[in-house]
PDB file of N, CA and C in Angstrom:
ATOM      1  N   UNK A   1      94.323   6.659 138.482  1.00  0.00           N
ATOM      2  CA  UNK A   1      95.629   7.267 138.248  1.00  0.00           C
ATOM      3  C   UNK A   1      95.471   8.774 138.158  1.00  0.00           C
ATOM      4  N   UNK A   2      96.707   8.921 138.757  1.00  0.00           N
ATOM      5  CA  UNK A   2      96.429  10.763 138.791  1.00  0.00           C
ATOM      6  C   UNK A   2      96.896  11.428 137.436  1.00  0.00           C
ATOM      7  N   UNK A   3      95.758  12.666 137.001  1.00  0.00           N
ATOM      8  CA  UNK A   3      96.712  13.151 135.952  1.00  0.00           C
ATOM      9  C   UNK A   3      96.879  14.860 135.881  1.00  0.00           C
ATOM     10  N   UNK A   4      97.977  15.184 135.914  1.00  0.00           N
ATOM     11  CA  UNK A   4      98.243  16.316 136.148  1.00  0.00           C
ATOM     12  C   UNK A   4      98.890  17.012 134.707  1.00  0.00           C
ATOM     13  N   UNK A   5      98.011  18.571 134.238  1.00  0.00           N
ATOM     14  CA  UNK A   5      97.854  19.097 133.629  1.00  0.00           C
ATOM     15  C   UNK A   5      98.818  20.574 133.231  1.00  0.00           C
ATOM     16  N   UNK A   6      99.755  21.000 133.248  1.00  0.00           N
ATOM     17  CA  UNK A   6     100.129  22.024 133.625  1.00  0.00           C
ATOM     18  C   UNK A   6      99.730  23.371 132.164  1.00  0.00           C
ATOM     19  N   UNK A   7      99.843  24.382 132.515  1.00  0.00           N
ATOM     20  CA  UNK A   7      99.733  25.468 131.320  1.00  0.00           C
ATOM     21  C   UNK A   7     100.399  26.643 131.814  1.00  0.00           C
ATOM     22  N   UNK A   8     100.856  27.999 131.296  1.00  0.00           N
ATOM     23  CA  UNK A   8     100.431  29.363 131.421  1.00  0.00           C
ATOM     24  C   UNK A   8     102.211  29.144 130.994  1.00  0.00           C
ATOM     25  N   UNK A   9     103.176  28.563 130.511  1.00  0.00           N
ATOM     26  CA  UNK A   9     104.664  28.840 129.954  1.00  0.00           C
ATOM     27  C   UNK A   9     103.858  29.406 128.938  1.00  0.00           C
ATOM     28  N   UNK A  10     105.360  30.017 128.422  1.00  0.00           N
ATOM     29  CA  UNK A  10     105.689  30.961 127.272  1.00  0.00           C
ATOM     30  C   UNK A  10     106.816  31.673 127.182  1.00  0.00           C
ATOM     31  N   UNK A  11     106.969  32.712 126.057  1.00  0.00           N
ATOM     32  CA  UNK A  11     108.327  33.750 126.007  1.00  0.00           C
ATOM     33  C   UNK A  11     108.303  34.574 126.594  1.00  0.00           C
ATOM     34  N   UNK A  12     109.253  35.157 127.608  1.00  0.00           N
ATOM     35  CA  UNK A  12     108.786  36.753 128.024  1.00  0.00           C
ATOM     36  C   UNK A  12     110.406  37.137 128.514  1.00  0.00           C
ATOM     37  N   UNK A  13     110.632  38.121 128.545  1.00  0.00           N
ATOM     38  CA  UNK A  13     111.567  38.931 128.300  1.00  0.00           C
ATOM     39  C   UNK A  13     111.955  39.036 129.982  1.00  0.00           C
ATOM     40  N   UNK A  14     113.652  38.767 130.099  1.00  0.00           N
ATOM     41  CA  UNK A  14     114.273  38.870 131.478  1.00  0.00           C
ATOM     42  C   UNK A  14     113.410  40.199 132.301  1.00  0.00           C
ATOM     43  N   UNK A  15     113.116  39.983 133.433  1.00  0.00           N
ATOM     44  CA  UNK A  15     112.540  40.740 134.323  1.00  0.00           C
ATOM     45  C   UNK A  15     111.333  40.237 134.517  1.00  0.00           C
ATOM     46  N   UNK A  16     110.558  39.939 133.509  1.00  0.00           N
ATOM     47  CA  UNK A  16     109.012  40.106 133.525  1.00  0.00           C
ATOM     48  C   UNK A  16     108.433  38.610 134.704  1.00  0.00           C
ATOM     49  N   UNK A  17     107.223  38.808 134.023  1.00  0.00           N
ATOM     50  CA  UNK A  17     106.387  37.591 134.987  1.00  0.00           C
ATOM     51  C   UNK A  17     105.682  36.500 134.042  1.00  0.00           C
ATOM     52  N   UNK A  18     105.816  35.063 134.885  1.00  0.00           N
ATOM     53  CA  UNK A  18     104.648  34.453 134.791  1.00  0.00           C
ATOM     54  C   UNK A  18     104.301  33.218 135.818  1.00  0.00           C
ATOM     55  N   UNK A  19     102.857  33.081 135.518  1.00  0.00           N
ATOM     56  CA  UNK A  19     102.036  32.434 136.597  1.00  0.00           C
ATOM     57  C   UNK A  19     101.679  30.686 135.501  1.00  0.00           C
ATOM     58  N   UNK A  20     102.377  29.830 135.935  1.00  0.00           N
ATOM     59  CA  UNK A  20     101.728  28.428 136.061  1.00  0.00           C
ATOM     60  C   UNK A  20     101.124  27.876 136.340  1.00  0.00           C
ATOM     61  N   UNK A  21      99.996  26.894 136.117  1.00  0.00           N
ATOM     62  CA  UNK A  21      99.307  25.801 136.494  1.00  0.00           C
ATOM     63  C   UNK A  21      99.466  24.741 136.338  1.00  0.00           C
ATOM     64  N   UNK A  22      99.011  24.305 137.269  1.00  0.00           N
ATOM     65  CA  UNK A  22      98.816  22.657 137.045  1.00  0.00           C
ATOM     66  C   UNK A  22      97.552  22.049 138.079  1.00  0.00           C
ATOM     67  N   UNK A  23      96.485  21.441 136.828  1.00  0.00           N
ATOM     68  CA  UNK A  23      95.458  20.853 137.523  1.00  0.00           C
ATOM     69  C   UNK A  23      95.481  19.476 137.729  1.00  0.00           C
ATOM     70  N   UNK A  24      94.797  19.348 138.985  1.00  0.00           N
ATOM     71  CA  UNK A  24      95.081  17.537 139.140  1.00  0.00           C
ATOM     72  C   UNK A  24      93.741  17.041 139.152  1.00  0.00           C
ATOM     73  N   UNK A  25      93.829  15.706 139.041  1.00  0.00           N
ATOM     74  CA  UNK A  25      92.312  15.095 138.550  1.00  0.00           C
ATOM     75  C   UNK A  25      92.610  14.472 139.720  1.00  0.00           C
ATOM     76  N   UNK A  26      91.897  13.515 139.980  1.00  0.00           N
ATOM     77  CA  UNK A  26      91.203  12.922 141.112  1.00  0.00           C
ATOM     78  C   UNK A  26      90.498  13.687 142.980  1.00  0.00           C
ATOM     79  N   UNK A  27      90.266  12.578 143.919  1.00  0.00           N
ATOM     80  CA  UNK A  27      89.813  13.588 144.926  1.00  0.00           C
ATOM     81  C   UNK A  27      91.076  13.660 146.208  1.00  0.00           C
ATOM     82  N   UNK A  28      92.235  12.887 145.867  1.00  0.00           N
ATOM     83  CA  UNK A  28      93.658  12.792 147.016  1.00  0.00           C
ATOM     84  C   UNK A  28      94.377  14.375 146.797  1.00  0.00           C
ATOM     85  N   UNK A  29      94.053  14.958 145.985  1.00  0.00           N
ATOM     86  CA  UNK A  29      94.751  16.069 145.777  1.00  0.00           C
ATOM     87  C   UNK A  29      95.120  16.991 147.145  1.00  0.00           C
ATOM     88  N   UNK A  30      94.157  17.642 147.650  1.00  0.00           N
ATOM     89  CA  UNK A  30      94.118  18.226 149.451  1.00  0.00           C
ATOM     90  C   UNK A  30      95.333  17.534 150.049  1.00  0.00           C
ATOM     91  N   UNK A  31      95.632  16.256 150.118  1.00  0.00           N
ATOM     92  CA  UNK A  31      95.841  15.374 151.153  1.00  0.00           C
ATOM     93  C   UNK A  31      97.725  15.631 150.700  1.00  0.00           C
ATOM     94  N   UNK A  32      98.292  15.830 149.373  1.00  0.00           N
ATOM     95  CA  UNK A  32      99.339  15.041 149.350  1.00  0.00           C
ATOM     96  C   UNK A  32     100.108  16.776 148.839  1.00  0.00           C
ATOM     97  N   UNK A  33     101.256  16.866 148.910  1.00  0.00           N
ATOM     98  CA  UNK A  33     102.296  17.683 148.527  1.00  0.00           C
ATOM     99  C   UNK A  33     102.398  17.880 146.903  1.00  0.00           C
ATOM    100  N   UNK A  34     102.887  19.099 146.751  1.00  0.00           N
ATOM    101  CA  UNK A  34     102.670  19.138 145.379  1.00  0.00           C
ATOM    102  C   UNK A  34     104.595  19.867 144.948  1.00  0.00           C
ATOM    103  N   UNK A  35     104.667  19.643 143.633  1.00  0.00           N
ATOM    104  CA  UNK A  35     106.047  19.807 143.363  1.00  0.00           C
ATOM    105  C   UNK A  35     106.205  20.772 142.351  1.00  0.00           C
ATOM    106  N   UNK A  36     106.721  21.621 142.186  1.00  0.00           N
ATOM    107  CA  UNK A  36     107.148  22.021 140.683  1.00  0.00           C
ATOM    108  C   UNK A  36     108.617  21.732 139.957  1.00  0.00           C
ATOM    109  N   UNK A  37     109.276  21.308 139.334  1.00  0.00           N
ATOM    110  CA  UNK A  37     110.380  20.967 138.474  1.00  0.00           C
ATOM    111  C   UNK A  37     110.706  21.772 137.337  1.00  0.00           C
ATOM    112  N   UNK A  38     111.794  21.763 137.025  1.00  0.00           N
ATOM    113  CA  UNK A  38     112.285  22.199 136.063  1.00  0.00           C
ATOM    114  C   UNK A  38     113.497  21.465 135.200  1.00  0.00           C
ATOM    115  N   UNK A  39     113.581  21.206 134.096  1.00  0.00           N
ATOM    116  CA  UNK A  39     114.403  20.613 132.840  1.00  0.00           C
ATOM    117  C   UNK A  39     114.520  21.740 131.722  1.00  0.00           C
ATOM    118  N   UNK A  40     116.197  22.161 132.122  1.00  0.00           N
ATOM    119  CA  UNK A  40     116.674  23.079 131.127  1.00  0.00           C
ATOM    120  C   UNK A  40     117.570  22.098 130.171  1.00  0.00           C
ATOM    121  N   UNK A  41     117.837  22.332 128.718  1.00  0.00           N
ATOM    122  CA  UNK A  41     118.791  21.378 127.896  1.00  0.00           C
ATOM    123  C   UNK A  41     119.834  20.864 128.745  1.00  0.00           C
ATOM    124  N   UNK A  42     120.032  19.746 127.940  1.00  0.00           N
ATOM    125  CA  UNK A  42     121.381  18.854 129.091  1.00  0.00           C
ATOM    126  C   UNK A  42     121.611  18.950 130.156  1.00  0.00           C
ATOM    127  N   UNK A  43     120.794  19.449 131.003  1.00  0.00           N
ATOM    128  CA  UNK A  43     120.671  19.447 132.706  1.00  0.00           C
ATOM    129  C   UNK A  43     119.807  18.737 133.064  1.00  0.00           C
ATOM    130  N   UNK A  44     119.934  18.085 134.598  1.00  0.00           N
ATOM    131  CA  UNK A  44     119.027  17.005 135.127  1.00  0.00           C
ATOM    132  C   UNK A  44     117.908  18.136 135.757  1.00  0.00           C
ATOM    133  N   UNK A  45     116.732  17.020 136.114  1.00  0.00           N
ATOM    134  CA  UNK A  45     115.392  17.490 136.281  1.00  0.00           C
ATOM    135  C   UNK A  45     116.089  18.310 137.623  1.00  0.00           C
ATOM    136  N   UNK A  46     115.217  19.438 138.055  1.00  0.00           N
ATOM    137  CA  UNK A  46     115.619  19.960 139.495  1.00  0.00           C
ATOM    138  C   UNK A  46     114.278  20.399 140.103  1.00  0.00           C
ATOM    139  N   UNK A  47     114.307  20.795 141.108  1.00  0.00           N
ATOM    140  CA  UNK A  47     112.762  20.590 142.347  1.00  0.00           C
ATOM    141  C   UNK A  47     113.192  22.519 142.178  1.00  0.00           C
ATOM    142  N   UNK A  48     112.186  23.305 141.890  1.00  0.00           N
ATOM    143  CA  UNK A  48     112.367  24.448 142.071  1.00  0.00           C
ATOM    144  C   UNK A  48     110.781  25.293 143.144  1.00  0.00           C
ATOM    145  N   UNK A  49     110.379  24.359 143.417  1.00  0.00           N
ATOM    146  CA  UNK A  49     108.959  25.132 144.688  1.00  0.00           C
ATOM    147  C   UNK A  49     108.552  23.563 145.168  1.00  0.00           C
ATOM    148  N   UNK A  50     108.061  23.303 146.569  1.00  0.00           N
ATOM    149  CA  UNK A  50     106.832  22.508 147.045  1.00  0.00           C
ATOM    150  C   UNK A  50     106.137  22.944 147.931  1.00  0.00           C
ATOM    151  N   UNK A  51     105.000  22.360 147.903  1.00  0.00           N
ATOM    152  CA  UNK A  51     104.403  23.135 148.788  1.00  0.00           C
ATOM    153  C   UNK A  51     103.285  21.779 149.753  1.00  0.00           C
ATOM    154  N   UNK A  52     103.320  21.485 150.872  1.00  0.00           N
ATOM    155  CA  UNK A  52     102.879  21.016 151.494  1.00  0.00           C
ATOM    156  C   UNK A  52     101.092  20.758 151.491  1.00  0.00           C
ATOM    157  N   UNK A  53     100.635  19.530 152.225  1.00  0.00           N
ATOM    158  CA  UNK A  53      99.297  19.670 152.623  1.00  0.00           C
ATOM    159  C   UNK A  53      98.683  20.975 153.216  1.00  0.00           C
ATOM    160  N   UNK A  54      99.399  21.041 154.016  1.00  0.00           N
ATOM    161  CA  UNK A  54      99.162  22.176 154.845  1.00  0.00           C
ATOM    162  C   UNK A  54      99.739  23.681 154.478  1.00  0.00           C
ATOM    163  N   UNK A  55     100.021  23.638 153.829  1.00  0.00           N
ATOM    164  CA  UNK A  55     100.477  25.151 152.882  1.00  0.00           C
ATOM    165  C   UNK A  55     102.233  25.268 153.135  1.00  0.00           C
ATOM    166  N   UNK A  56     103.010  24.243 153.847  1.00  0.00           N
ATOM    167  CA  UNK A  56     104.251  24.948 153.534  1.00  0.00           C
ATOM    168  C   UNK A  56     105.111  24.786 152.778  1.00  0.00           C
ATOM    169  N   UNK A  57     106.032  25.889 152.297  1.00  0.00           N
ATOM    170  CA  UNK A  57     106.460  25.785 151.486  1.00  0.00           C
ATOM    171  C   UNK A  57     108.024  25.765 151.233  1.00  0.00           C
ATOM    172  N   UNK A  58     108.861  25.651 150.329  1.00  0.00           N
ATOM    173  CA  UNK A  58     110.153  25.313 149.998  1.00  0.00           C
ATOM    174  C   UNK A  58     110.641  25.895 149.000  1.00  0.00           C
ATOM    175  N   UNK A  59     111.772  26.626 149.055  1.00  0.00           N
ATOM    176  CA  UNK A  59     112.244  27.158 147.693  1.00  0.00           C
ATOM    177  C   UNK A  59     113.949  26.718 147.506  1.00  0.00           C
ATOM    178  N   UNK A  60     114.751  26.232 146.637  1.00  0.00           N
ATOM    179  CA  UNK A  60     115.850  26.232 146.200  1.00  0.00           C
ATOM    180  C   UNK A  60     116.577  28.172 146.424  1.00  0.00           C
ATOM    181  N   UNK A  61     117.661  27.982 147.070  1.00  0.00           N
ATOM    182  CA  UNK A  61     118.133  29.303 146.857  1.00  0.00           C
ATOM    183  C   UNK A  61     118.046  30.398 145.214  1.00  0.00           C
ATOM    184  N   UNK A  62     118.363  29.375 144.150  1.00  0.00           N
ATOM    185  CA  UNK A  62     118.001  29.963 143.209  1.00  0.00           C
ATOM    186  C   UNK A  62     117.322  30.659 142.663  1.00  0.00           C
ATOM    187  N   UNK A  63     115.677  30.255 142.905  1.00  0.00           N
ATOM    188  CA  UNK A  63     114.775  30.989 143.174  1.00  0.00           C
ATOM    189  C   UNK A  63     113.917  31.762 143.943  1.00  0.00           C
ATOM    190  N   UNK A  64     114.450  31.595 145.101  1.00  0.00           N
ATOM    191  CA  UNK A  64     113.577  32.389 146.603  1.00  0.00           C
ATOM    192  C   UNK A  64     114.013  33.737 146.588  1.00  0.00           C
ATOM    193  N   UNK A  65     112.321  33.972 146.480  1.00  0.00           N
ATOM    194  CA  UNK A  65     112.590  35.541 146.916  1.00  0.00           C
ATOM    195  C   UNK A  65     111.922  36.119 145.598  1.00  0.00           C
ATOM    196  N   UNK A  66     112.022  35.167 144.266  1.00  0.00           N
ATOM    197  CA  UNK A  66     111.582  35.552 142.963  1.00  0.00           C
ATOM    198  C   UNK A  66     110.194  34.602 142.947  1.00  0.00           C
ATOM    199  N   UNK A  67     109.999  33.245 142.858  1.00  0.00           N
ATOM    200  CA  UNK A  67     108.826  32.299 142.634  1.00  0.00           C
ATOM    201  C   UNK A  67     108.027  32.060 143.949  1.00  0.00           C
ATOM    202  N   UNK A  68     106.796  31.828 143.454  1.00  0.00           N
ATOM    203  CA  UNK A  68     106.072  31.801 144.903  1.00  0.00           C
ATOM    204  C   UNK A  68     105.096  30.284 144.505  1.00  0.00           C
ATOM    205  N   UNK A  69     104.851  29.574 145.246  1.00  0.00           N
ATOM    206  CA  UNK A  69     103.930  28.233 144.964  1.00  0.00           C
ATOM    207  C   UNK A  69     102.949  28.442 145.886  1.00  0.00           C
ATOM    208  N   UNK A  70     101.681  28.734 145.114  1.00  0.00           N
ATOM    209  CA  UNK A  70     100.282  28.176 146.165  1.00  0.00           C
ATOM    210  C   UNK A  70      99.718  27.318 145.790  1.00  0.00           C
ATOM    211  N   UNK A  71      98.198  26.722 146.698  1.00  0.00           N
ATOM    212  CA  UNK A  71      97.615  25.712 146.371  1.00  0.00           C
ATOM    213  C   UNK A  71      96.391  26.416 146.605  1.00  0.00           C
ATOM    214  N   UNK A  72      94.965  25.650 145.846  1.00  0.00           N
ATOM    215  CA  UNK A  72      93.575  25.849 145.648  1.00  0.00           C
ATOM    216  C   UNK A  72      93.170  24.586 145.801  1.00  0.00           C
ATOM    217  N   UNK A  73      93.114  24.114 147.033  1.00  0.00           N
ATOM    218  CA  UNK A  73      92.271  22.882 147.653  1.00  0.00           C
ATOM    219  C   UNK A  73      91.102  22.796 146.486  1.00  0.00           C
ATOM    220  N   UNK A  74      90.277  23.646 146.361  1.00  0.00           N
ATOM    221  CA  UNK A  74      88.636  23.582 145.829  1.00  0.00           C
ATOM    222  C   UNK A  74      89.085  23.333 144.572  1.00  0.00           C
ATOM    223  N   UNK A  75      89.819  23.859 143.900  1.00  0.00           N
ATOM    224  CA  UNK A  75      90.119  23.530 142.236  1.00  0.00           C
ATOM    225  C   UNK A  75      91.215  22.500 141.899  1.00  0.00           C
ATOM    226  N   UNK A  76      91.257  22.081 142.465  1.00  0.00           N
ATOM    227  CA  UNK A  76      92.715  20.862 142.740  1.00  0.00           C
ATOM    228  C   UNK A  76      93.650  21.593 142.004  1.00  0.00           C
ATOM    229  N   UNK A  77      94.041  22.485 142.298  1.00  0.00           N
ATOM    230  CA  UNK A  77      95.631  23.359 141.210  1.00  0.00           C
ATOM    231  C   UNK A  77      96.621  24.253 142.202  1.00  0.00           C
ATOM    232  N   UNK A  78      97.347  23.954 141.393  1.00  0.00           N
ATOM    233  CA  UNK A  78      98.918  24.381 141.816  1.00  0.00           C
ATOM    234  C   UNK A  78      99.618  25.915 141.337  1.00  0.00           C
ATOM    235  N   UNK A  79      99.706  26.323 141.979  1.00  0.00           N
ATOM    236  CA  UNK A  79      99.924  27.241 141.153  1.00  0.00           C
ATOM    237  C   UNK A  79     101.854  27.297 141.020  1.00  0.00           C
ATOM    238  N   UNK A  80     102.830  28.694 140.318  1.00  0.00           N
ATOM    239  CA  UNK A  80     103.532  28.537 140.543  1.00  0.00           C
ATOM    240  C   UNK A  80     104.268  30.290 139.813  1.00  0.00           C
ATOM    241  N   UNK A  81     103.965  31.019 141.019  1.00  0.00           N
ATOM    242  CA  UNK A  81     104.159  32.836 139.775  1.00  0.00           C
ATOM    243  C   UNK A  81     105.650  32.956 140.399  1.00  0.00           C
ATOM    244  N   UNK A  82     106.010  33.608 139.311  1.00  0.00           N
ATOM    245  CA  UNK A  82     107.708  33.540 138.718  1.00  0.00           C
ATOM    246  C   UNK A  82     107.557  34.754 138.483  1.00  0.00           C
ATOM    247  N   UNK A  83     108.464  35.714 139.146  1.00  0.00           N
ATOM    248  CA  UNK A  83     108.451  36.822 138.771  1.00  0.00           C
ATOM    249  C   UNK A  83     110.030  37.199 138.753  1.00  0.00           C
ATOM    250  N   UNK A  84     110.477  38.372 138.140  1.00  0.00           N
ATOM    251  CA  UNK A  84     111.985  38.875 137.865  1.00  0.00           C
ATOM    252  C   UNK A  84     112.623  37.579 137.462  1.00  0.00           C
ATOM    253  N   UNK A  85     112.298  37.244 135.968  1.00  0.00           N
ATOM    254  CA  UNK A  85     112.454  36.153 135.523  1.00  0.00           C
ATOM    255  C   UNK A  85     114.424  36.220 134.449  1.00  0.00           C
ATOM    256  N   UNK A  86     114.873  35.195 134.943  1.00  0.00           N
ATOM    257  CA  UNK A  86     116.170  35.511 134.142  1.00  0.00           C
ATOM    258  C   UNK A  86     116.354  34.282 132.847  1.00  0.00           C
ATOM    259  N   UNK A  87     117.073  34.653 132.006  1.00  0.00           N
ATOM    260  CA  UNK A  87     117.269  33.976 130.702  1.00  0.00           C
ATOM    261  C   UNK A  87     117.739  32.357 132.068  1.00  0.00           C
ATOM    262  N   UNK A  88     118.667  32.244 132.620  1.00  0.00           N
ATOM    263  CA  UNK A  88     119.001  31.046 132.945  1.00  0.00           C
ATOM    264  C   UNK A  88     117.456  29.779 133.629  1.00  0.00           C
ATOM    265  N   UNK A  89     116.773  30.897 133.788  1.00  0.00           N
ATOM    266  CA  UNK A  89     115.355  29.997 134.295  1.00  0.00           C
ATOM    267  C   UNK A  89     114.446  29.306 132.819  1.00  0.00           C
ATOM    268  N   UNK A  90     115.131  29.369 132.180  1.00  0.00           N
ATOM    269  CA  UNK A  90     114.386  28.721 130.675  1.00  0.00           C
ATOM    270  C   UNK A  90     114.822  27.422 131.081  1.00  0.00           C
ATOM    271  N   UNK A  91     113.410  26.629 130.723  1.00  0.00           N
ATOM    272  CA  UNK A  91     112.982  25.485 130.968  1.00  0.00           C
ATOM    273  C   UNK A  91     112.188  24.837 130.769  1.00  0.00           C
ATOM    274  N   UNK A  92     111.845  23.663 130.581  1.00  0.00           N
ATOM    275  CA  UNK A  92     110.445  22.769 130.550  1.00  0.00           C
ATOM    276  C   UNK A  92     109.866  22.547 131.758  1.00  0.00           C
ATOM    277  N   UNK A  93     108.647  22.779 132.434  1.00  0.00           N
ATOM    278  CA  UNK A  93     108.316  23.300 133.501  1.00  0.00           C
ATOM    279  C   UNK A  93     107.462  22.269 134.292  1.00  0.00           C
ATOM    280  N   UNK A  94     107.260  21.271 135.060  1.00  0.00           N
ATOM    281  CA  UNK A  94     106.558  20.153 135.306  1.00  0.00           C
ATOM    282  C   UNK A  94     105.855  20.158 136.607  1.00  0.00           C
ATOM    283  N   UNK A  95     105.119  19.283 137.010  1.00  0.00           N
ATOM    284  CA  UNK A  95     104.219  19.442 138.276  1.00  0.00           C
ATOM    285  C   UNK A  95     105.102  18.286 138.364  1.00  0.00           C
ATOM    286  N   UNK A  96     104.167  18.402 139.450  1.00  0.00           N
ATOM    287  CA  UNK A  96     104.533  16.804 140.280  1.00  0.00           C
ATOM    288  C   UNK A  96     103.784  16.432 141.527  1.00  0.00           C
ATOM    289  N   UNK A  97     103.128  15.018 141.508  1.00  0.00           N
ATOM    290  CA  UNK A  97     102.296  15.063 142.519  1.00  0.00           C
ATOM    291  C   UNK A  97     102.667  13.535 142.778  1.00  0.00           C
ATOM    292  N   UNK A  98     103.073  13.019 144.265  1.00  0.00           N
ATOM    293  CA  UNK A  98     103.837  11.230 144.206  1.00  0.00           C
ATOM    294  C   UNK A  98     104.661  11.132 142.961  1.00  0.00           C
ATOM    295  N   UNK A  99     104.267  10.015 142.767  1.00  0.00           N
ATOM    296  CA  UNK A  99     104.780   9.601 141.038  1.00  0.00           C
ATOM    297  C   UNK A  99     104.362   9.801 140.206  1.00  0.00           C
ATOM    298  N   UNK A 100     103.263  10.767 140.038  1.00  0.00           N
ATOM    299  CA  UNK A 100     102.933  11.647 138.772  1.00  0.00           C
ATOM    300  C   UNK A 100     103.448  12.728 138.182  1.00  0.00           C
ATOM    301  N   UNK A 101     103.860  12.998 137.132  1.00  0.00           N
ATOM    302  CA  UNK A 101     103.827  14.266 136.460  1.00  0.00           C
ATOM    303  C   UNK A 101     103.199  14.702 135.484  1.00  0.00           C
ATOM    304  N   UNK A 102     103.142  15.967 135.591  1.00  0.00           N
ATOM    305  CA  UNK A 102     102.589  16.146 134.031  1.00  0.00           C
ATOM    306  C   UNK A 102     103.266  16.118 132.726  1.00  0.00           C
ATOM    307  N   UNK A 103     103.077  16.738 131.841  1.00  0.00           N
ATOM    308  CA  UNK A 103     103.041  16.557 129.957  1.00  0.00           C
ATOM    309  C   UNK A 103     104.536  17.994 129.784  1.00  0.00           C
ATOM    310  N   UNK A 104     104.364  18.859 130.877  1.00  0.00           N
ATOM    311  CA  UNK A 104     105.614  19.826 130.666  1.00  0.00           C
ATOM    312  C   UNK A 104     104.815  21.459 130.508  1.00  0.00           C
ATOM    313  N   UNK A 105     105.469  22.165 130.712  1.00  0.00           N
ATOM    314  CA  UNK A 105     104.697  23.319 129.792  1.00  0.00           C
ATOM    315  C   UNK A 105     106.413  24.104 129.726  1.00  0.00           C
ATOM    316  N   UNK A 106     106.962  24.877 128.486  1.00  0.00           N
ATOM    317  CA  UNK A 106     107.911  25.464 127.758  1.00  0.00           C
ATOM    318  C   UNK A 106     107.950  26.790 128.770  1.00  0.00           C
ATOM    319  N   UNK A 107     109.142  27.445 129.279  1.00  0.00           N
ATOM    320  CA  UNK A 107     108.979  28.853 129.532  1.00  0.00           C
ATOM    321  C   UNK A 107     110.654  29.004 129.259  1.00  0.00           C
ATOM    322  N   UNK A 108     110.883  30.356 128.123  1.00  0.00           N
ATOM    323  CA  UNK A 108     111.711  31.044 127.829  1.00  0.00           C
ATOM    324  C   UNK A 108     111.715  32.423 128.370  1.00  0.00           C
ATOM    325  N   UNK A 109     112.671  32.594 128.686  1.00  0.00           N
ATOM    326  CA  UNK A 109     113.175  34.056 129.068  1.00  0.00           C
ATOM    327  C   UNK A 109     114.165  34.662 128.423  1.00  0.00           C
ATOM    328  N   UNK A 110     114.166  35.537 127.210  1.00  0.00           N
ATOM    329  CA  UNK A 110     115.141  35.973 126.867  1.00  0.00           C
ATOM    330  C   UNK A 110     115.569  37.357 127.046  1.00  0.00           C
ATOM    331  N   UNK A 111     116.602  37.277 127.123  1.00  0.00           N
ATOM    332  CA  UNK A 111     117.456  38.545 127.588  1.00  0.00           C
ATOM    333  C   UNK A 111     117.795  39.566 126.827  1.00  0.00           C
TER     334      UNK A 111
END
């Protein structure tokens, strides 16, 4: 079973930056698409980056142009840098790999 790890949320102030992870355990990682999500209060889960086997990638209008998603074949991780960050992007922040996710990681933006 796959298990995916995420870290690097936190508080940071509208404008600023931050960079996410999420590590995956096993060796299918290379092979399969990777997701990032987001869960703000009383809103449903939403797909905010993916990024393909092959590096391509997808952004929701919401965020394109601000978040960028790469991948590190060799370290099985995801990345996910958020930059010109606005109070409405506060969220619980999730990977996603098939039917796995991870545990969440918190990112606030306040204004």
């Amino acid at each position: 079973q796959v298990q995916l790890v995420e870290s690097g949320g936190g508080l940071v102030q509208a404008g600023g930056s931050l960079r996410l992870s999420c590590l995956a355990s096993g060796s299918i990682f290379s092979i399969n698409a990777m997701g990032w999500y987001r869960q703000a209060p009383g809103k449903q889960r939403e797909l905010v980056a993916q990024i393909t086997s092959g590096g391509i990638t997808t952004y929701p209008d919401s965020v394109k142009g601000r978040f960028t998603i790469s991948r590190d074949n060799a370290k099985n991780t995801v990345y996910l840098q958020m930059n010109s960050l606005k109070p409405e992007d506060t969220a619980v922040y999730y990977c996603n790999m098939r039917a796995s996710w991870g545990q969440g990681t918190q990112v606030t933006v306040s204004s």
